[in-house]
C-alpha atoms as a PDB file:
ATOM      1  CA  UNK A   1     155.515  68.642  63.534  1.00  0.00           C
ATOM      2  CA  UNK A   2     156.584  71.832  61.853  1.00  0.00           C
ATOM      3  CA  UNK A   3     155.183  74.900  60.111  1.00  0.00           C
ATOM      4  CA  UNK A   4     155.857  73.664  56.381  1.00  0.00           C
ATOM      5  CA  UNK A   5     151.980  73.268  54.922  1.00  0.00           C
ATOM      6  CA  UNK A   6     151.139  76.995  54.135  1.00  0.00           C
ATOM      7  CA  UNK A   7     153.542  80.025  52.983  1.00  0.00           C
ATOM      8  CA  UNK A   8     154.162  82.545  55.982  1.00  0.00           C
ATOM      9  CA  UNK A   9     153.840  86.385  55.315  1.00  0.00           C
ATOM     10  CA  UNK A  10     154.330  89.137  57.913  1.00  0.00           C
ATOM     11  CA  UNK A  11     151.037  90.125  58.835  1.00  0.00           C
ATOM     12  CA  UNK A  12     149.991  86.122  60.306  1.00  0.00           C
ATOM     13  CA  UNK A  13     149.965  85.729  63.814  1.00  0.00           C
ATOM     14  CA  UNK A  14     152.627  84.259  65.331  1.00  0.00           C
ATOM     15  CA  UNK A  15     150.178  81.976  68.086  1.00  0.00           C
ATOM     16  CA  UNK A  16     148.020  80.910  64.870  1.00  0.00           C
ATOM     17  CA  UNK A  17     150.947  79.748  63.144  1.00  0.00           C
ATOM     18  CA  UNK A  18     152.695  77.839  65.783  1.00  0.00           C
ATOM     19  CA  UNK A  19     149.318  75.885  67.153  1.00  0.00           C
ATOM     20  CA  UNK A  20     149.734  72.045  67.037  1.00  0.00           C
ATOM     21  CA  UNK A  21     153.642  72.655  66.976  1.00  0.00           C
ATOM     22  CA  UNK A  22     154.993  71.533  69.777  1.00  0.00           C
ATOM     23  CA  UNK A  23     158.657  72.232  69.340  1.00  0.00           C
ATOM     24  CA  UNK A  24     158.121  75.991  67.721  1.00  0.00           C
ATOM     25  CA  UNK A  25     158.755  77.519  70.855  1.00  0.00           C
ATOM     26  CA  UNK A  26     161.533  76.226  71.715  1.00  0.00           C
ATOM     27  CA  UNK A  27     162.960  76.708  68.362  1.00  0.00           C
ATOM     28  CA  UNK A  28     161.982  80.651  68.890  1.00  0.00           C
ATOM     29  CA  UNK A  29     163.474  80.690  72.355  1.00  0.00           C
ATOM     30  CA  UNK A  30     166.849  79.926  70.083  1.00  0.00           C
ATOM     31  CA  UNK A  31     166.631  83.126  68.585  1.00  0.00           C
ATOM     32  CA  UNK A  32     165.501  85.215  71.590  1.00  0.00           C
ATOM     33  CA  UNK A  33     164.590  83.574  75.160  1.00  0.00           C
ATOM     34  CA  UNK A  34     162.152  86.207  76.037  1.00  0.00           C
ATOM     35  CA  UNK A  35     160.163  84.256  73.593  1.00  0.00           C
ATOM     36  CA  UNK A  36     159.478  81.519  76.037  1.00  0.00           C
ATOM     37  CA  UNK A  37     158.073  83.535  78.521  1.00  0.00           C
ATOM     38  CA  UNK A  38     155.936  85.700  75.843  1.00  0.00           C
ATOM     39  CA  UNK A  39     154.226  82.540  74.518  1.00  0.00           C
ATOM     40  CA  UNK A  40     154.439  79.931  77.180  1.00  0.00           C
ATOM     41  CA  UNK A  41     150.630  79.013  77.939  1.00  0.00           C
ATOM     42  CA  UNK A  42     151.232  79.168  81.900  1.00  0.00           C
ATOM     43  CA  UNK A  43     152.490  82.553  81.456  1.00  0.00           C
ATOM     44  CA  UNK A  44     149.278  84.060  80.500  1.00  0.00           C
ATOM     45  CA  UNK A  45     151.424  87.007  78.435  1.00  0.00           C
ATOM     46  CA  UNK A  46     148.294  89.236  77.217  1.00  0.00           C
ATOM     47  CA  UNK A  47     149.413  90.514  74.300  1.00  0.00           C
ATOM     48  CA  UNK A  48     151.029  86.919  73.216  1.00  0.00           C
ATOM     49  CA  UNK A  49     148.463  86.844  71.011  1.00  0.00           C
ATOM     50  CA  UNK A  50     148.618  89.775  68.859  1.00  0.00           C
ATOM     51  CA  UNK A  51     152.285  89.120  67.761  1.00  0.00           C
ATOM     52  CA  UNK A  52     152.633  89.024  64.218  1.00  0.00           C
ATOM     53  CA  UNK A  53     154.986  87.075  62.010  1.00  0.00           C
ATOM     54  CA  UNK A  54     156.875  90.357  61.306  1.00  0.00           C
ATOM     55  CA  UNK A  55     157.043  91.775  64.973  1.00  0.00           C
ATOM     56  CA  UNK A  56     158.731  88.410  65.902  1.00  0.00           C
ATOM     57  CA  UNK A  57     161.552  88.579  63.427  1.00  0.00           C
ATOM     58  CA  UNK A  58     162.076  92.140  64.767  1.00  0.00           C
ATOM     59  CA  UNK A  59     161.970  90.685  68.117  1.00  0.00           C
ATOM     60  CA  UNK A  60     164.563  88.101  67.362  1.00  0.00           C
ATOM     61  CA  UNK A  61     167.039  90.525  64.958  1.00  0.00           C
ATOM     62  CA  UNK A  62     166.273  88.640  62.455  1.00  0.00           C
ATOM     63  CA  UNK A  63     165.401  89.119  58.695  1.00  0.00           C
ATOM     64  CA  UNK A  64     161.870  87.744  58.052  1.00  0.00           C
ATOM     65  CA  UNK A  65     163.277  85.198  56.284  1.00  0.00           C
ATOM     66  CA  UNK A  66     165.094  83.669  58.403  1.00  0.00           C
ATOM     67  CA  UNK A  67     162.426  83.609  61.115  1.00  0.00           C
ATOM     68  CA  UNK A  68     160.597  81.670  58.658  1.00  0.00           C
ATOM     69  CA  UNK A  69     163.361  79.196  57.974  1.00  0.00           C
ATOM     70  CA  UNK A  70     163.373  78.918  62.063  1.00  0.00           C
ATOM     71  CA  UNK A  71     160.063  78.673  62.580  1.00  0.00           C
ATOM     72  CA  UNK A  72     159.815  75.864  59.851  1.00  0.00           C
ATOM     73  CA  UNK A  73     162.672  73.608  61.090  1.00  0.00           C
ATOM     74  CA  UNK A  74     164.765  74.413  58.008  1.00  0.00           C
ATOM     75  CA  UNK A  75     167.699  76.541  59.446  1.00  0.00           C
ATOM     76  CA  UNK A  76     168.365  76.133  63.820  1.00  0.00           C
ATOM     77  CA  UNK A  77     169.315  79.247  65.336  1.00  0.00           C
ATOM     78  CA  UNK A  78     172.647  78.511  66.401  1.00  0.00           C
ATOM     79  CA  UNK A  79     175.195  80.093  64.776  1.00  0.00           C
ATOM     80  CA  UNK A  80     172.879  82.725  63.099  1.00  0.00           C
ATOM     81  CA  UNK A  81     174.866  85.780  62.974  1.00  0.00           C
ATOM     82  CA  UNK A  82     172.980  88.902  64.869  1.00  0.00           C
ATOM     83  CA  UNK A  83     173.113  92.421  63.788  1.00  0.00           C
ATOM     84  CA  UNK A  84     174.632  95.359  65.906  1.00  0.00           C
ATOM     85  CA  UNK A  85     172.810  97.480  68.124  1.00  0.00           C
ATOM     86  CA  UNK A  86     172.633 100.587  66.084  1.00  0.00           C
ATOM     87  CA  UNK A  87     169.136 100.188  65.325  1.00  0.00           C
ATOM     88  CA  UNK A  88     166.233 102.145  65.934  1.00  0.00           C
ATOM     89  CA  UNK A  89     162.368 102.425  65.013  1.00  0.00           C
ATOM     90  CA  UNK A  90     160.340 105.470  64.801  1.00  0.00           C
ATOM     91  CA  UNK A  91     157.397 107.076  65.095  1.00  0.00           C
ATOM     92  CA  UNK A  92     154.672 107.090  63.113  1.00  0.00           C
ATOM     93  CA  UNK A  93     155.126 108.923  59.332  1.00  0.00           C
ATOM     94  CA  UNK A  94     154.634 112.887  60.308  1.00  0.00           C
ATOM     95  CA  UNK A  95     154.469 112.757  63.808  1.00  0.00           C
ATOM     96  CA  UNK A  96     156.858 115.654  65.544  1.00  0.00           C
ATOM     97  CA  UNK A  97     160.081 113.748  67.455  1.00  0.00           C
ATOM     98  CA  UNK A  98     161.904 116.667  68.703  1.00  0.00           C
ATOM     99  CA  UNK A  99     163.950 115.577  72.055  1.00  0.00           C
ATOM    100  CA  UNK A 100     161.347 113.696  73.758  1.00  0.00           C
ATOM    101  CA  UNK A 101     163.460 111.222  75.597  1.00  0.00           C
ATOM    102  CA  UNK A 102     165.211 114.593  76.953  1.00  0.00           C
ATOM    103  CA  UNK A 103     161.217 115.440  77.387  1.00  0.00           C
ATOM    104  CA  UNK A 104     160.141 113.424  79.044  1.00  0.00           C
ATOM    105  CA  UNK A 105     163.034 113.342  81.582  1.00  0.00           C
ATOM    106  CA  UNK A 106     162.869 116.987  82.230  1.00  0.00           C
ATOM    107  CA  UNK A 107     158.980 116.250  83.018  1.00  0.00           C
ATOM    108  CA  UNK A 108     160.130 113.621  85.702  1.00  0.00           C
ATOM    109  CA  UNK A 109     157.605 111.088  82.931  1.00  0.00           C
ATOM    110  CA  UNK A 110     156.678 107.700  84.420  1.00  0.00           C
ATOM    111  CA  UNK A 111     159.714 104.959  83.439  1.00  0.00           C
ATOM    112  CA  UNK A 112     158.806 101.354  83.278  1.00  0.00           C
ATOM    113  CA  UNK A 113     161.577  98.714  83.058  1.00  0.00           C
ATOM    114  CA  UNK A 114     159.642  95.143  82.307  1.00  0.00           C
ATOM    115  CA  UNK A 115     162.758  93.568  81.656  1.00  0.00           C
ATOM    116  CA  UNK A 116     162.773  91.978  85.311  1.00  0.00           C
ATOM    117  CA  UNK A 117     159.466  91.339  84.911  1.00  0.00           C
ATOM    118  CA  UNK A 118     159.369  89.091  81.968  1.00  0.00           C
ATOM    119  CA  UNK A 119     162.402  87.671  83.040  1.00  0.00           C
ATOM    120  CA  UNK A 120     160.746  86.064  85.824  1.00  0.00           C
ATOM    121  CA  UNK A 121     158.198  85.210  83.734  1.00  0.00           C
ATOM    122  CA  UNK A 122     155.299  88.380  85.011  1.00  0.00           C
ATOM    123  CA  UNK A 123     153.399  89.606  82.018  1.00  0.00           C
ATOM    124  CA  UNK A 124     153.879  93.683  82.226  1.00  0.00           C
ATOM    125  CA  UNK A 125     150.774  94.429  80.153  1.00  0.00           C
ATOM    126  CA  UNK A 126     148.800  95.623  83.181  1.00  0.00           C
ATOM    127  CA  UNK A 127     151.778  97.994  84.796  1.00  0.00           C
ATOM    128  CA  UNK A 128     152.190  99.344  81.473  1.00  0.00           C
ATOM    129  CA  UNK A 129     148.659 100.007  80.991  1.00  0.00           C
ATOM    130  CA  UNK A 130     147.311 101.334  83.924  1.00  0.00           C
ATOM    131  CA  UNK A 131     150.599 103.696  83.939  1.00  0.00           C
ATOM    132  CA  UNK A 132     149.329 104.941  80.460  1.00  0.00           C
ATOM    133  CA  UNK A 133     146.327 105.651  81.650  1.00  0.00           C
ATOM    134  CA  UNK A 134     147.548 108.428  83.570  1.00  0.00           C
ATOM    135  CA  UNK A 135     149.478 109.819  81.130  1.00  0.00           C
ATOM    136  CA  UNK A 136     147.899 113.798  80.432  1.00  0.00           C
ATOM    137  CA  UNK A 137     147.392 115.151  76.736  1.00  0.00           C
ATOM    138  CA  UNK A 138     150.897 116.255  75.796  1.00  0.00           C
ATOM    139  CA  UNK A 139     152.666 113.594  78.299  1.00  0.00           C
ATOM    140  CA  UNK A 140     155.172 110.718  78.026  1.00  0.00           C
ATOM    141  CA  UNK A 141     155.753 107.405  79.417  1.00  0.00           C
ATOM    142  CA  UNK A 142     159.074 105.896  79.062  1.00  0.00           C
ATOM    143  CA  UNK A 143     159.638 102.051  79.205  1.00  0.00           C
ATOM    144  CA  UNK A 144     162.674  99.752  78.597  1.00  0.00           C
ATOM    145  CA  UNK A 145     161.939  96.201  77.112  1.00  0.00           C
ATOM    146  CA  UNK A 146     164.176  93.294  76.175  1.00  0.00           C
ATOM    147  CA  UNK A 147     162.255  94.197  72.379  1.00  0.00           C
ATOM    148  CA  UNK A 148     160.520  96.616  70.410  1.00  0.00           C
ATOM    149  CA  UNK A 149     157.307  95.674  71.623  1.00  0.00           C
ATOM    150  CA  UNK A 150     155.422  96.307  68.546  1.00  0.00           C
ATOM    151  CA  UNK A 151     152.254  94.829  69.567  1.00  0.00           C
ATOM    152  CA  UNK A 152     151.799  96.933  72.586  1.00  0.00           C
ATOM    153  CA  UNK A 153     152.996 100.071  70.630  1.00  0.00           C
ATOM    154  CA  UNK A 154     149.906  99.099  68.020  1.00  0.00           C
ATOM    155  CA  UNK A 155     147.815  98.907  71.005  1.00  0.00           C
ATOM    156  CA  UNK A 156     148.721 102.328  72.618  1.00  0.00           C
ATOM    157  CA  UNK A 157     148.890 104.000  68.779  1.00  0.00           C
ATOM    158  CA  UNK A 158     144.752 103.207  68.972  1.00  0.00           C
ATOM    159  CA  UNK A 159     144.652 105.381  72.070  1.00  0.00           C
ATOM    160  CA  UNK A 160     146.081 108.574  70.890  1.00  0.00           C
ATOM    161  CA  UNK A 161     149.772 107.712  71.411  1.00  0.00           C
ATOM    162  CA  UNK A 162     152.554 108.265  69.229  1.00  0.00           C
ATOM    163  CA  UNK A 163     155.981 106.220  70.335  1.00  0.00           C
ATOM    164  CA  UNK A 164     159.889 106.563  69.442  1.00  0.00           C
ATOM    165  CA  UNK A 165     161.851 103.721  70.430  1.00  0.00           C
ATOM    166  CA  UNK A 166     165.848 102.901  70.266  1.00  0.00           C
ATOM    167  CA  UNK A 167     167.992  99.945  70.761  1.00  0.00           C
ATOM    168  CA  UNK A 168     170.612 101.046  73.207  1.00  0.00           C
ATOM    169  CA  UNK A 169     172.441  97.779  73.399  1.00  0.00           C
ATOM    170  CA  UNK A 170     171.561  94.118  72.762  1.00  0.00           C
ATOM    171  CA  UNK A 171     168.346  92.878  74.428  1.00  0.00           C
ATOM    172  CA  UNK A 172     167.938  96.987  75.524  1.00  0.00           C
ATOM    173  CA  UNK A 173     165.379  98.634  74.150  1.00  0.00           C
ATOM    174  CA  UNK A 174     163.511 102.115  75.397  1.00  0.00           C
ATOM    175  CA  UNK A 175     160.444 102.841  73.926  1.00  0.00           C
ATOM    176  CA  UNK A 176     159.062 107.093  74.295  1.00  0.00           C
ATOM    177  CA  UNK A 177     155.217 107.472  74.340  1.00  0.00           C
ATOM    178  CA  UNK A 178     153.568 110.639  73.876  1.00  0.00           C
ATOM    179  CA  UNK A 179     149.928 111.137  74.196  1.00  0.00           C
ATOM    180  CA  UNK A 180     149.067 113.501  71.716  1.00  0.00           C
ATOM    181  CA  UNK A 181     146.725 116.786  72.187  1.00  0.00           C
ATOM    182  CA  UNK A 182     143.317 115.770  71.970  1.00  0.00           C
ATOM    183  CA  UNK A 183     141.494 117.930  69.008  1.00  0.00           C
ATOM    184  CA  UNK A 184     138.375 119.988  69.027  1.00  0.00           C
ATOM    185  CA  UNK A 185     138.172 120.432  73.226  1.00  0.00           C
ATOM    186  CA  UNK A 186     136.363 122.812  74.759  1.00  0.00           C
ATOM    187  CA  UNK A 187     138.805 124.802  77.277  1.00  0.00           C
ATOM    188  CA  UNK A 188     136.127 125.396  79.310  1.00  0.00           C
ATOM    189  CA  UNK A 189     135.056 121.536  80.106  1.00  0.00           C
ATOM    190  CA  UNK A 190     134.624 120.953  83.564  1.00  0.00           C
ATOM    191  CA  UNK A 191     136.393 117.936  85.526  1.00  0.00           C
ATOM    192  CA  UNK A 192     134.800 114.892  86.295  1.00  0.00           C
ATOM    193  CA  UNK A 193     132.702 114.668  89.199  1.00  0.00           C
ATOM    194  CA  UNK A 194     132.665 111.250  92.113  1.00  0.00           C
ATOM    195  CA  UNK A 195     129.491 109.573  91.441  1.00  0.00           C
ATOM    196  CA  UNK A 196     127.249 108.802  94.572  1.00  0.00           C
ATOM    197  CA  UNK A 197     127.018 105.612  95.023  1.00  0.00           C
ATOM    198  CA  UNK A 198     124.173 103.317  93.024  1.00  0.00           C
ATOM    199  CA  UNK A 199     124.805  99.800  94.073  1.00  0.00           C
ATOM    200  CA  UNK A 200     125.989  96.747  92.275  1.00  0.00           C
ATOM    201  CA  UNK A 201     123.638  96.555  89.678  1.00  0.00           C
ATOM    202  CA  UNK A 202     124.800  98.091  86.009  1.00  0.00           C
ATOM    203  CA  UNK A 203     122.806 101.144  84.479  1.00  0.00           C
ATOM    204  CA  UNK A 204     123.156 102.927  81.070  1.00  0.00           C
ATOM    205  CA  UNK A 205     124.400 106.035  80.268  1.00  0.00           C
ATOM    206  CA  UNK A 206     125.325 108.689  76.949  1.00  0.00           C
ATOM    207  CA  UNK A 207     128.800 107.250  77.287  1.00  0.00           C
ATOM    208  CA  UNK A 208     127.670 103.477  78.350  1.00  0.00           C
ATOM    209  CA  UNK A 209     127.280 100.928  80.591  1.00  0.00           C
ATOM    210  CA  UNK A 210     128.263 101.687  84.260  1.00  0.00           C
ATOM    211  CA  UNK A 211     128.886  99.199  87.393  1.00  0.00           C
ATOM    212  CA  UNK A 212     129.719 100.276  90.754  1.00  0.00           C
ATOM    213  CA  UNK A 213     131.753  98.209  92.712  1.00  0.00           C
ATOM    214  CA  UNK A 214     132.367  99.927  95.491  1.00  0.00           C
ATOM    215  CA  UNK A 215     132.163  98.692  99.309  1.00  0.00           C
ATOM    216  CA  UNK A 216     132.589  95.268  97.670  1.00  0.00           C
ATOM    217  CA  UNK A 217     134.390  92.615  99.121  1.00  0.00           C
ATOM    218  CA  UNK A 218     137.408  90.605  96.707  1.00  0.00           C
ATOM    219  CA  UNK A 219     136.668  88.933  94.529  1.00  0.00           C
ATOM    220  CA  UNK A 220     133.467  90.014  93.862  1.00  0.00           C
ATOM    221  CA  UNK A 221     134.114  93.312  92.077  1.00  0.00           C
ATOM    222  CA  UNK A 222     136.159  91.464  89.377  1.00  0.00           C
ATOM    223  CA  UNK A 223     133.475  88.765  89.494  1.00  0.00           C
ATOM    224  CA  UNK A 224     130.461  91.460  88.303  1.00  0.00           C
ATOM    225  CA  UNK A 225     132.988  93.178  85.765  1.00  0.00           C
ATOM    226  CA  UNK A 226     133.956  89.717  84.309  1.00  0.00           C
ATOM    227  CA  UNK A 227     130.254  88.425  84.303  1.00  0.00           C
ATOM    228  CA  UNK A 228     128.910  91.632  82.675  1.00  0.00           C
ATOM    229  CA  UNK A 229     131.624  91.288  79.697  1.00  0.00           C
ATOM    230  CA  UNK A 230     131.372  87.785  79.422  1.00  0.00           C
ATOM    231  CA  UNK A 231     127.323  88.414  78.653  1.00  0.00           C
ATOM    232  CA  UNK A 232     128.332  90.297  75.907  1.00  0.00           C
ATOM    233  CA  UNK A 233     125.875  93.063  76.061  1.00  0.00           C
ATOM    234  CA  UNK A 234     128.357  95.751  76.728  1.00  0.00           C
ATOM    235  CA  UNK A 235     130.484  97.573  74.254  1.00  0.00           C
ATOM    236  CA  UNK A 236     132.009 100.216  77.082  1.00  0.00           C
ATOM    237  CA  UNK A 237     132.130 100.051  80.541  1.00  0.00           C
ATOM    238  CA  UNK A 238     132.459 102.993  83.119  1.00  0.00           C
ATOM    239  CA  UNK A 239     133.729 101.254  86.210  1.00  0.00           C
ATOM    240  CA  UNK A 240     133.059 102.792  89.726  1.00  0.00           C
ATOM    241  CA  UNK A 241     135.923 101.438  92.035  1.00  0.00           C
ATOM    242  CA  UNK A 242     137.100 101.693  95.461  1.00  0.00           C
ATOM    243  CA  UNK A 243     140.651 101.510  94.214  1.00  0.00           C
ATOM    244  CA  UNK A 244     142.788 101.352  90.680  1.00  0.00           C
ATOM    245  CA  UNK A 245     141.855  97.147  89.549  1.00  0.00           C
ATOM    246  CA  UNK A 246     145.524  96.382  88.157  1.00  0.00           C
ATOM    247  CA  UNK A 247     144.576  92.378  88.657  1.00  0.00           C
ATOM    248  CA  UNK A 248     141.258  92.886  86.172  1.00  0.00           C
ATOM    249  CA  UNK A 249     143.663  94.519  82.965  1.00  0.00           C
ATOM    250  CA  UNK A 250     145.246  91.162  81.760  1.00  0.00           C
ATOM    251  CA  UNK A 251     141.345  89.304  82.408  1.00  0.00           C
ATOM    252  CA  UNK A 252     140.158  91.787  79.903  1.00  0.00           C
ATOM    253  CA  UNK A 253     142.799  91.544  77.575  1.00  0.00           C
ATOM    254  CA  UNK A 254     142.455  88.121  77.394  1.00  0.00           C
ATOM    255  CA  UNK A 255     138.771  88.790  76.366  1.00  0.00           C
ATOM    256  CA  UNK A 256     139.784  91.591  74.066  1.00  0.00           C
ATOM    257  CA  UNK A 257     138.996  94.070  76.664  1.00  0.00           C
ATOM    258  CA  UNK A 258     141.095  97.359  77.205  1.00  0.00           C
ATOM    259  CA  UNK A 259     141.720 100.016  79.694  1.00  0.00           C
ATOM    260  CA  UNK A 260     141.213 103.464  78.118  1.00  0.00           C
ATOM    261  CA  UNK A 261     141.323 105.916  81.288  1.00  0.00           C
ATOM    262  CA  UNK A 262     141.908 106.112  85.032  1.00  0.00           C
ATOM    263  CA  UNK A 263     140.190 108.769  87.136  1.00  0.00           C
ATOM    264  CA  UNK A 264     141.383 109.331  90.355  1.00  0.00           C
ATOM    265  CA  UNK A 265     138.321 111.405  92.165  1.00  0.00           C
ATOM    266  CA  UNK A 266     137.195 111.585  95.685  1.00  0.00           C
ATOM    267  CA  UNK A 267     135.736 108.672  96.886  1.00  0.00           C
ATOM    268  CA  UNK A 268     136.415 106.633  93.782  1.00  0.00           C
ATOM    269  CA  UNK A 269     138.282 105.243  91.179  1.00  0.00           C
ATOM    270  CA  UNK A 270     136.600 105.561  87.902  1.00  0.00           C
ATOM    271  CA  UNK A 271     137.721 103.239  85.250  1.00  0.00           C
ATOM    272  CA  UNK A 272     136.873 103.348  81.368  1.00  0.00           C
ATOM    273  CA  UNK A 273     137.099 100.295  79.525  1.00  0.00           C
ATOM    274  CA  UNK A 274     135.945  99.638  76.135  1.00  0.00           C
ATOM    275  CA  UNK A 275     136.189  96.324  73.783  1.00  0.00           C
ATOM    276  CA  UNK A 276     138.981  96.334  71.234  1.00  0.00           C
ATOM    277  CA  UNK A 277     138.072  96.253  67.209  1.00  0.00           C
ATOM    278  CA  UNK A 278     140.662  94.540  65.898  1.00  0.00           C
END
């Protein structure tokens, strides 16, 4: 069975488009292989999901059109001819570029390469994540992918960063965040304190629910933070931990849960997380 019933535009998800069809990954793995570890079920790839019809042609270097004809069984991706590496995308309309590759190398700024990783079929979200996390106000991450991961640049965009990528060779990407300045701060804000310790049982606060996990045994601290989402009466979560949770990021993605800080304090590991409005 192939995608031929309804007309195909850009902004369609790829995994809603491809359900029931059988063969449409394979036919997409024609066109780029890192498509067959992105959408393979058993991979559990957390942001397969939020790939859309026109981030997959730009994944594959291929006009949209021709994705379509792909995706519908009407052309087969051997033979297609592929463009040259002199590509690039940009940041978002207005944002300062400046040198920030040179940036962030002269601030020694965290670099990611997931290419290993998804080669062996790993999804990167959480590394990628948690590493943004500790990105300060005015800081960069660098990461190479095998793509321009559009998804996950949407993703970071709704947490205050802006991103420059280029195509340095084929399959070579290397994507430059920058978190911007938060507005409207007060310089005289004090840090965050530890919180002493309350027990496992959640309580509410001005900035929302809170759990503390700490002194808990694995698996039970991802077992509280997964049964408190999963009841659906929290909206943001302020996570006490005895240590950063890299294992939990992908579980919440999957239930369209994100990280948006990481505090490092004495005694604990204080995690925000908030649901995604998509």
């Amino acid at each position: 069975m192939s995608v031929t019933s309804f007309p195909l535009t850009t902004d369609m998800l790829l995994a809603d488009v491809i359900a029931g069809d059988g063969e449409a990954i394979g036919r997409l793995a024609g066109l780029n292989p890192v498509f067959a570890v992105l959408l393979e079920p058993e991979h559990k790839n957390a942001m397969a999901g939020q790939i859309r019809l026109g981030e997959a042609a730009r994944i594959a270097e291929v006009p949209f059109d021709i994705l379509c004809a792909v995706l519908q069984g009407r052309l087969s991706a051997a033979g297609i001819g592929r463009p040259d590496a002199s590509g690039h995308a940009g940041p978002a309309a207005g944002a300062p570029v400046g040198d920030w590759f040179e940036q962030a190398l002269s601030q020694s700024a965290p670099h990611l390469d997931v290419r290993p990783l998804l080669a062996s079929g790993q999804d990167p979200f959480a590394h990628v994540m948690s590493t943004a996390a500790r990105v300060p106000p005015g800081g960069f991450m660098v990461v190479d992918a095998p793509f321009d991961p559009a998804p996950l640049r949407r993703v970071l965009a709704g947490k205050g960063f802006t991103s420059l990528g280029r195509q340095l060779g084929a399959g070579h990407w290397r994507i430059c965040w920058r978190r911007e300045e938060p507005a409207g701060l007060d310089d005289a804000a004090q840090p965050p304190v530890p919180e002493p310790r309350r027990g496992p049982e959640p309580w509410q606060a001005a900035d929302g629910t809170h759990l503390d996990v700490r002194g808990l045994q694995p698996p039970e601290p991802m077992t509280r933070v997964l049964d408190l989402i999963d009841a659906g009466t929290a909206e943001c979560l302020v996570l006490h931990h005895d240590r950063e949770p890299v294992f939990l990021f992908p579980m919440l993605a999957e239930r369209g849960w994100s990280c948006l800080s990481v505090e490092h304090l004495e005694g604990e590991v204080r995690v925000t997380l908030a649901r995604e409005e998509w």
